[in-house]
PDB file of N, CA and C in Angstrom:
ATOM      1  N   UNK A   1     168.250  50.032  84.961  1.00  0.00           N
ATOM      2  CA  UNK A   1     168.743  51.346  84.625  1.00  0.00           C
ATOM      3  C   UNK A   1     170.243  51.381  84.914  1.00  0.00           C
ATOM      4  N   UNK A   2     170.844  52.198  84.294  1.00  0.00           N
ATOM      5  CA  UNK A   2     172.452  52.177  84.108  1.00  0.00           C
ATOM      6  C   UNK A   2     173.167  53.058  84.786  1.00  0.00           C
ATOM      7  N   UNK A   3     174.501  53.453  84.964  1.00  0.00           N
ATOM      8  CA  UNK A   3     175.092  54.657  85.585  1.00  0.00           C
ATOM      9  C   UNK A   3     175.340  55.197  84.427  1.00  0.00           C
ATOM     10  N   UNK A   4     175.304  56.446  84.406  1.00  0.00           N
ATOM     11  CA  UNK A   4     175.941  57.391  83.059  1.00  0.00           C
ATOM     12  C   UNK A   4     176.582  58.051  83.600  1.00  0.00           C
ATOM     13  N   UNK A   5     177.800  58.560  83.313  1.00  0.00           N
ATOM     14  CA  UNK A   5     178.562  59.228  83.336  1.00  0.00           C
ATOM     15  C   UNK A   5     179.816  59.201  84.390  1.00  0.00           C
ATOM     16  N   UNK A   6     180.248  57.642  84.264  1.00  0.00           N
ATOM     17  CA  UNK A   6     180.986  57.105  84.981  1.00  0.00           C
ATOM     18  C   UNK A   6     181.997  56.760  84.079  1.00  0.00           C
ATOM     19  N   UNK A   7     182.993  57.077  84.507  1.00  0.00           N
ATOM     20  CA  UNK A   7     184.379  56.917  84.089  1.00  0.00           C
ATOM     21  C   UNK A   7     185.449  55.614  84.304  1.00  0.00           C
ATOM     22  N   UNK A   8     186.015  55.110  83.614  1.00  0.00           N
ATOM     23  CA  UNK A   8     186.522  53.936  83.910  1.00  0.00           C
ATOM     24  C   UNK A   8     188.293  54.435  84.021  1.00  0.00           C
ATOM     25  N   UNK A   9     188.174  55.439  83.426  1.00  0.00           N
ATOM     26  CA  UNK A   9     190.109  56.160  83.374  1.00  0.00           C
ATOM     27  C   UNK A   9     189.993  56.510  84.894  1.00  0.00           C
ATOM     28  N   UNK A  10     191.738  55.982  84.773  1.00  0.00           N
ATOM     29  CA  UNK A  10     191.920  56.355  85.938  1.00  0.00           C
ATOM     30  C   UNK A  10     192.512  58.190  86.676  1.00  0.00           C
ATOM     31  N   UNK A  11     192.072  58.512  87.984  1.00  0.00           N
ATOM     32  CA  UNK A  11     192.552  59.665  87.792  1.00  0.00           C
ATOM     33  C   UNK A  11     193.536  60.177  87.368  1.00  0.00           C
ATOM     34  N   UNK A  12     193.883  61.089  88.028  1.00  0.00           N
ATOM     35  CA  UNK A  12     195.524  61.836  87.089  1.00  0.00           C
ATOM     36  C   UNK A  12     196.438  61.587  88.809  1.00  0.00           C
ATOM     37  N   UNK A  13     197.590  60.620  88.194  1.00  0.00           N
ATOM     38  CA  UNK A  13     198.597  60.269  89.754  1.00  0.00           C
ATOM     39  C   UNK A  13     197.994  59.627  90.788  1.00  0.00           C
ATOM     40  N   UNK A  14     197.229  58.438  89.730  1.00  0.00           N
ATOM     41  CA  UNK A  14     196.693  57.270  90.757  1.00  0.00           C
ATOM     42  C   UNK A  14     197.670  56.276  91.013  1.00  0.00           C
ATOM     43  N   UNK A  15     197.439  55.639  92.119  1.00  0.00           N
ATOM     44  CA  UNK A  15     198.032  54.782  92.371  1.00  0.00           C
ATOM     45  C   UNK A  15     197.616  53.297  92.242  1.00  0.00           C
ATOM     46  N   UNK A  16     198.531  52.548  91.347  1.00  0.00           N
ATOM     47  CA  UNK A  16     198.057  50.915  91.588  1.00  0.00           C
ATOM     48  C   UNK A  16     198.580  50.094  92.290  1.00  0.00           C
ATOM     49  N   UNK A  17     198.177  49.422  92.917  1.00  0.00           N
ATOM     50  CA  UNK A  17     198.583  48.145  93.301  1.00  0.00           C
ATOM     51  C   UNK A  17     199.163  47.179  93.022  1.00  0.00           C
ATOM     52  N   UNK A  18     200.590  47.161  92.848  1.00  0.00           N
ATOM     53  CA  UNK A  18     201.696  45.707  92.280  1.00  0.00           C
ATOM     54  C   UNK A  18     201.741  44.460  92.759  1.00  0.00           C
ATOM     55  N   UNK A  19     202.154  44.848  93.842  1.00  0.00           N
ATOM     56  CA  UNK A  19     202.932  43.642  95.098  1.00  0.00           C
ATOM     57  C   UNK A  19     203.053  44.333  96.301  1.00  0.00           C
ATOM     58  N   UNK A  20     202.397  43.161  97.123  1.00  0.00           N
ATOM     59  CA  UNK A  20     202.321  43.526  98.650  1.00  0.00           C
ATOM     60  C   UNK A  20     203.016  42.130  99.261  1.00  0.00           C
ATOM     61  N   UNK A  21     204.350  42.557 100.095  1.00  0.00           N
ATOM     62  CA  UNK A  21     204.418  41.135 101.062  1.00  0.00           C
ATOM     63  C   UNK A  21     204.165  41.383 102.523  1.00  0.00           C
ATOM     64  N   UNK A  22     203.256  41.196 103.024  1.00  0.00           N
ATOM     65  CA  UNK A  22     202.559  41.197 104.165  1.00  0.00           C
ATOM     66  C   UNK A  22     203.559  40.173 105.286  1.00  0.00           C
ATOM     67  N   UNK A  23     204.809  40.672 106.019  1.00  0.00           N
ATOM     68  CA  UNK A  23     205.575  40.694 107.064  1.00  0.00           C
ATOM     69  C   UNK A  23     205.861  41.881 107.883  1.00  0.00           C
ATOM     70  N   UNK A  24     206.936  41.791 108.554  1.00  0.00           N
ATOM     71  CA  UNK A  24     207.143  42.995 109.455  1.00  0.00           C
ATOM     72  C   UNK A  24     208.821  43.180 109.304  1.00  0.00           C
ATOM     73  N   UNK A  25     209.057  44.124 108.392  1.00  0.00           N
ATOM     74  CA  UNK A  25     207.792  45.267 107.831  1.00  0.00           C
ATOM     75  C   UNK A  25     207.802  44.815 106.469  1.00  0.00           C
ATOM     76  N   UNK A  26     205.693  45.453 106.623  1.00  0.00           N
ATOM     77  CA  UNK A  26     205.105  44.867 105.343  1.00  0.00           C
ATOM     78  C   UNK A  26     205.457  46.438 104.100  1.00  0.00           C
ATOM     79  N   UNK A  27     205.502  45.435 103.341  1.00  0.00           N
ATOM     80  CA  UNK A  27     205.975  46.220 101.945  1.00  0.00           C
ATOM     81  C   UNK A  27     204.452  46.518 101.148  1.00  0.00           C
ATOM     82  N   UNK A  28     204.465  47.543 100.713  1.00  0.00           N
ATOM     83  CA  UNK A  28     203.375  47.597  99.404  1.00  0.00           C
ATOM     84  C   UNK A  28     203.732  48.585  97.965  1.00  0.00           C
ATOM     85  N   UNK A  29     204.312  47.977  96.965  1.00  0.00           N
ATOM     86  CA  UNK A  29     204.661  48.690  95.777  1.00  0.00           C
ATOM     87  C   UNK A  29     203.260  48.823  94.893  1.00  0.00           C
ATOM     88  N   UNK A  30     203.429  50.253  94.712  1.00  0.00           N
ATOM     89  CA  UNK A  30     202.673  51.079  93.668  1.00  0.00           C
ATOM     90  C   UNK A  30     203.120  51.070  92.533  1.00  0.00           C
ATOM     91  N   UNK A  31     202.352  51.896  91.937  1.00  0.00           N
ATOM     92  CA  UNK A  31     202.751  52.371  90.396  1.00  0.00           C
ATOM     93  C   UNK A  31     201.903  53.447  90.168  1.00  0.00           C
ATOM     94  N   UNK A  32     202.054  54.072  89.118  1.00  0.00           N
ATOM     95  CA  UNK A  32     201.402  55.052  88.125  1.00  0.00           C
ATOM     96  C   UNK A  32     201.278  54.393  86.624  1.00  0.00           C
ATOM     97  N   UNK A  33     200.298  55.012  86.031  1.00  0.00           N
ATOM     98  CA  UNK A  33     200.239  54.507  84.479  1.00  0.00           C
ATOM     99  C   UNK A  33     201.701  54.954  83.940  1.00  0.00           C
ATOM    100  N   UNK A  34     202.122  55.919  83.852  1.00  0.00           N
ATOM    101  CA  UNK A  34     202.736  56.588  83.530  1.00  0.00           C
ATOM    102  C   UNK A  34     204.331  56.074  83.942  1.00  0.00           C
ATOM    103  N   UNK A  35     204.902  54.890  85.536  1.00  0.00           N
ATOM    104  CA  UNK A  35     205.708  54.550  85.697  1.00  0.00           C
ATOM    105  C   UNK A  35     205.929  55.067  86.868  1.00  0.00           C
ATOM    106  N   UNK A  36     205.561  56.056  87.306  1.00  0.00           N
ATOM    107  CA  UNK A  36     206.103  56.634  88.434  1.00  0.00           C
ATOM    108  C   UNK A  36     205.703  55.867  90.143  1.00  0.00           C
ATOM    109  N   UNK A  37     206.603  55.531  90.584  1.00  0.00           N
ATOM    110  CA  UNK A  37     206.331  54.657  91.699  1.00  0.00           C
ATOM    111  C   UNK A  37     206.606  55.016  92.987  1.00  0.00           C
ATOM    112  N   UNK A  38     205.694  53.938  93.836  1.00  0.00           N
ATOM    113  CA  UNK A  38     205.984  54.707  95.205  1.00  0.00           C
ATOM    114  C   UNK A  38     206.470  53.464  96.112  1.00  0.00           C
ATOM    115  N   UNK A  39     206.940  53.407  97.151  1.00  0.00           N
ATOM    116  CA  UNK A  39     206.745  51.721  97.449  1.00  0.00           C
ATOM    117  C   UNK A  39     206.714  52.326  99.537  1.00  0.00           C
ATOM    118  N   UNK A  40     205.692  51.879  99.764  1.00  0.00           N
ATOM    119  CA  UNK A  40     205.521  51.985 101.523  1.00  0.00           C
ATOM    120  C   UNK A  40     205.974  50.995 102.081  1.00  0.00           C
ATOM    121  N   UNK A  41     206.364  51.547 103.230  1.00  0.00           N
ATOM    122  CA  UNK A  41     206.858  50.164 103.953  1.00  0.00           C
ATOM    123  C   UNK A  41     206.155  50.561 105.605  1.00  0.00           C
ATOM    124  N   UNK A  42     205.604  49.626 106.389  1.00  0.00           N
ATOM    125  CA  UNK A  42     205.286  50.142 107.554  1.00  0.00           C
ATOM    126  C   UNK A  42     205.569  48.802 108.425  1.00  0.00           C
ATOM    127  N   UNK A  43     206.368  49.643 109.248  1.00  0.00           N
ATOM    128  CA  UNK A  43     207.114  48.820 110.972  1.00  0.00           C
ATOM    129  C   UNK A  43     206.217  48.373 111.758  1.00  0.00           C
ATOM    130  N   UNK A  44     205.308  47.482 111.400  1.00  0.00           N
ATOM    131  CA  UNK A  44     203.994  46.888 112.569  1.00  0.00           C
ATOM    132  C   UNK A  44     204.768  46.977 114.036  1.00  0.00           C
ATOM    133  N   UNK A  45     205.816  46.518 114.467  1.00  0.00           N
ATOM    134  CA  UNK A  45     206.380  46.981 115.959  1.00  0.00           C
ATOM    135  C   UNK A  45     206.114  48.558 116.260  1.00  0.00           C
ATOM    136  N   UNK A  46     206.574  49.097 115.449  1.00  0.00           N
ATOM    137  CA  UNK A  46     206.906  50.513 115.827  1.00  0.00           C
ATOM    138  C   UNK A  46     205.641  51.612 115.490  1.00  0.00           C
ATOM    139  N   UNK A  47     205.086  51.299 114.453  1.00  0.00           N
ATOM    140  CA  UNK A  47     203.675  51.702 113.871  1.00  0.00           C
ATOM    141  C   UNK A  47     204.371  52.625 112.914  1.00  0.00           C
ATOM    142  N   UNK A  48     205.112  52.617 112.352  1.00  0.00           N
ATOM    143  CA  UNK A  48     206.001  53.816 111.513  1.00  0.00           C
ATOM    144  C   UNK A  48     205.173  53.557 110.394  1.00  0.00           C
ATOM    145  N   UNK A  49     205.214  54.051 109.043  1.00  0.00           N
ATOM    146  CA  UNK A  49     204.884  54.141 108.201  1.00  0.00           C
ATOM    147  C   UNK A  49     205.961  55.225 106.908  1.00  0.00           C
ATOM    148  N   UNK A  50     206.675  54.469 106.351  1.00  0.00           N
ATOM    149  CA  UNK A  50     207.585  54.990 105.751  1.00  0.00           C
ATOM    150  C   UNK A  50     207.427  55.489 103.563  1.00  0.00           C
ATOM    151  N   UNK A  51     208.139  56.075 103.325  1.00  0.00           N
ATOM    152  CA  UNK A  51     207.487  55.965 101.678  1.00  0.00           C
ATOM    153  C   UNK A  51     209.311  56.143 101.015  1.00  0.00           C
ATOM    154  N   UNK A  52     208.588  55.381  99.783  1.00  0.00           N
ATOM    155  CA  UNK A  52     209.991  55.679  98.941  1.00  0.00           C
ATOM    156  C   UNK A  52     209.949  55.770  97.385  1.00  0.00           C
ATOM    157  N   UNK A  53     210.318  56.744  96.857  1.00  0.00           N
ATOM    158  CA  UNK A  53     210.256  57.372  95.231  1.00  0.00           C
ATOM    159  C   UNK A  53     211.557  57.590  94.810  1.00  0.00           C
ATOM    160  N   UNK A  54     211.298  57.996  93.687  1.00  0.00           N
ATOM    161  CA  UNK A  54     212.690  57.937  92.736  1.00  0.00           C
ATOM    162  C   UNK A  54     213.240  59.340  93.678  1.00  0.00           C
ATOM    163  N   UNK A  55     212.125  60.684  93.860  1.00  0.00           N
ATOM    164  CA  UNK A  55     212.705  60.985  94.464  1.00  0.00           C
ATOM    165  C   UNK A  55     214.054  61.370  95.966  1.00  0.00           C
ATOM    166  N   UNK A  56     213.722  60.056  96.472  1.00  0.00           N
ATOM    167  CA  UNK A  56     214.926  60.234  97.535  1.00  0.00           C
ATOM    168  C   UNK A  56     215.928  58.731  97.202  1.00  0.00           C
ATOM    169  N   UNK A  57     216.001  58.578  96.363  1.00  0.00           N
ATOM    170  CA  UNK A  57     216.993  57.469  95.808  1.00  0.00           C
ATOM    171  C   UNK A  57     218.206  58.274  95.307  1.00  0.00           C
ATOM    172  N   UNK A  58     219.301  57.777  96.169  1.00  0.00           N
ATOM    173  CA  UNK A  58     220.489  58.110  95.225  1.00  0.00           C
ATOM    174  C   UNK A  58     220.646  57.774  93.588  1.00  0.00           C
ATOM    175  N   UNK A  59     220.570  56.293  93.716  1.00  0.00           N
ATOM    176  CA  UNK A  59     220.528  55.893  92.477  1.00  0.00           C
ATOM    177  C   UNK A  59     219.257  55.808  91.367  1.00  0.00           C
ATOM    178  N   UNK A  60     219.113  55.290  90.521  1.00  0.00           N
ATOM    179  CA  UNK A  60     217.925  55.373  89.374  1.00  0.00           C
ATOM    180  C   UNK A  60     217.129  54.165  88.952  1.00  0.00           C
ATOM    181  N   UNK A  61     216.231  53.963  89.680  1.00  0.00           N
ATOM    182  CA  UNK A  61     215.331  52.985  89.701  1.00  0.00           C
ATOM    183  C   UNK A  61     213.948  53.077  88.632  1.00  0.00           C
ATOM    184  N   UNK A  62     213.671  51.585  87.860  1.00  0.00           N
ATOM    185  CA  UNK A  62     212.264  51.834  87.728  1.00  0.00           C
ATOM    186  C   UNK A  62     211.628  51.109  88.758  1.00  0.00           C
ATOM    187  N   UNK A  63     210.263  50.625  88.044  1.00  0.00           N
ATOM    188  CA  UNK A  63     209.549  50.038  89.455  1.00  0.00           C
ATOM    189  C   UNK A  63     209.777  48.769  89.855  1.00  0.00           C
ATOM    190  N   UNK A  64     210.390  47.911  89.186  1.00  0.00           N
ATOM    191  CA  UNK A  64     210.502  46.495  89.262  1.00  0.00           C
ATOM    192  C   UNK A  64     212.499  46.393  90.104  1.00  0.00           C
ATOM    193  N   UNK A  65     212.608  47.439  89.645  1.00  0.00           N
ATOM    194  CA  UNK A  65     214.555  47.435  90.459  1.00  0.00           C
ATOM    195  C   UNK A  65     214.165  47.498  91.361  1.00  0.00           C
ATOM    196  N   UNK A  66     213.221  48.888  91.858  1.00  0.00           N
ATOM    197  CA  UNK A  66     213.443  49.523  93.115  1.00  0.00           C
ATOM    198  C   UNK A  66     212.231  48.079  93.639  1.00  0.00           C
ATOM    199  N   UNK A  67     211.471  47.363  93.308  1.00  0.00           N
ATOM    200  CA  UNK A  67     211.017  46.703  93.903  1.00  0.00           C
ATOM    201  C   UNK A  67     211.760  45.484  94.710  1.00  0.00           C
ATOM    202  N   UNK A  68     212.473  45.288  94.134  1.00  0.00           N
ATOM    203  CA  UNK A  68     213.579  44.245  94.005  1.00  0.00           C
ATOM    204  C   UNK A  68     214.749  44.410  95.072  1.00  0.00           C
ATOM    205  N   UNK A  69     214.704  45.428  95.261  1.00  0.00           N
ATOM    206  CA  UNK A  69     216.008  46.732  96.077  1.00  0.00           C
ATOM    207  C   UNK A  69     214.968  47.084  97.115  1.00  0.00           C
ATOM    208  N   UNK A  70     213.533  47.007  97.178  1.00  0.00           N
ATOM    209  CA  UNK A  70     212.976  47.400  98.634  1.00  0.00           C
ATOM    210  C   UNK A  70     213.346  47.374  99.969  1.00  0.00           C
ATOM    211  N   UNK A  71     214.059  46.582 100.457  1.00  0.00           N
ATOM    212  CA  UNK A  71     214.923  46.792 101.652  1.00  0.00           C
ATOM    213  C   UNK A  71     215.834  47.361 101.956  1.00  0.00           C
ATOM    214  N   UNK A  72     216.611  48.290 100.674  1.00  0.00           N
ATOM    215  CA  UNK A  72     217.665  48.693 100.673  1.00  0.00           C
ATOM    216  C   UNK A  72     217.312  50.139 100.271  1.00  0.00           C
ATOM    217  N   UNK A  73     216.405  50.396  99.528  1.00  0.00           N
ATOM    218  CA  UNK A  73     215.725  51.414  99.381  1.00  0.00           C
ATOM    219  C   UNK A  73     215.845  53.075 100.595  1.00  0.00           C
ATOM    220  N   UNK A  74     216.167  53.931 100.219  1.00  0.00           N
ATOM    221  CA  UNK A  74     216.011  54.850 101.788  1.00  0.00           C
ATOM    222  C   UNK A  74     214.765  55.603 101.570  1.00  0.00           C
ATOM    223  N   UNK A  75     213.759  55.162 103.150  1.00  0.00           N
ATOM    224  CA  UNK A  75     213.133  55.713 103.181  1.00  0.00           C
ATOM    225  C   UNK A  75     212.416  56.844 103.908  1.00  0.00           C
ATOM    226  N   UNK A  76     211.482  57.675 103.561  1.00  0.00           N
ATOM    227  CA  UNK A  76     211.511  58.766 104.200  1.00  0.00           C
ATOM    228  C   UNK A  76     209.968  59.208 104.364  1.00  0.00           C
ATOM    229  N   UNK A  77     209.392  59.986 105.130  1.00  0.00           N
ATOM    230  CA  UNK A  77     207.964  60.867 104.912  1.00  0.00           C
ATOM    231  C   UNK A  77     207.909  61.168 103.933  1.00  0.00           C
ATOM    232  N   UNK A  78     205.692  61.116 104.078  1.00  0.00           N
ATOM    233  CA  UNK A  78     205.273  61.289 102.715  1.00  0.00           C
ATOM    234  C   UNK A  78     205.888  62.676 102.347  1.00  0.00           C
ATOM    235  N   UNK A  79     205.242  63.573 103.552  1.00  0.00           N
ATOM    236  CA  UNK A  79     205.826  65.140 103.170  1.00  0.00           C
ATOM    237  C   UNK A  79     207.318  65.618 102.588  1.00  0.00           C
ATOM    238  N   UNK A  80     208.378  64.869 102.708  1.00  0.00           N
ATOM    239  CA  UNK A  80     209.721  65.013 101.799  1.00  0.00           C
ATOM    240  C   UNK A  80     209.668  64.261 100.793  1.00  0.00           C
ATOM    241  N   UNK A  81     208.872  63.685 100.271  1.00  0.00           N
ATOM    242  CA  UNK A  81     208.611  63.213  99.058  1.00  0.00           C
ATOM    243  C   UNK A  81     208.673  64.262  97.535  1.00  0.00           C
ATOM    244  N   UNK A  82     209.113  64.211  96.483  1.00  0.00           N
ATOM    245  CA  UNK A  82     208.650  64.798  95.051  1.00  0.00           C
ATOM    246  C   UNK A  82     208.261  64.040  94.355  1.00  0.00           C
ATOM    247  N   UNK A  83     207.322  64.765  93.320  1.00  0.00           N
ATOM    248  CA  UNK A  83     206.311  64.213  92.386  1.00  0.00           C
ATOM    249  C   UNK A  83     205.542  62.643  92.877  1.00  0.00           C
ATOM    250  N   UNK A  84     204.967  63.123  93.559  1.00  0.00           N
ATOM    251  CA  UNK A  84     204.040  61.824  93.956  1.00  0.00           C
ATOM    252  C   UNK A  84     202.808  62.567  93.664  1.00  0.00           C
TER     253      UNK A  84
END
């Protein structure tokens, strides 16, 4: 017997999984279907847990710049975050 009524789309402002480099501090870049990206970074010393979007970028990133630029990136709480 089967599942019915299971959906394979993804929700609305999901997040995928790009690239993770697992150091300190470990990086993990997201995405959206749509482009919109997030990229975490968390301080295993410190236990911080940091986030970064187009919103708090001076400059204008897609996901593969700002991936690229992850260390340089400024980052901030989820809660001062937009459009995530």
């Amino acid at each position: 017997m089967g599942v019915s009524a299971v959906s394979t789309r993804p929700l609305p402002n999901e997040y995928f999984i790009n690239d993770v480099i697992n150091a300190n501090p470990l990086y993990i870049g997201k995405v959206q279907e749509n482009g919109i990206w997030l990229i975490v970074k968390y301080d295993q010393t410190g236990g911080s847990m940091t986030y970064a979007n187009q919103s708090n970028q001076v400059s204008s990133y897609d996901y593969s710049s700002a991936w690229a630029a992850r260390a340089s990136l400024t980052y901030g709480q989820f809660q001062t975050l937009q459009n995530v």
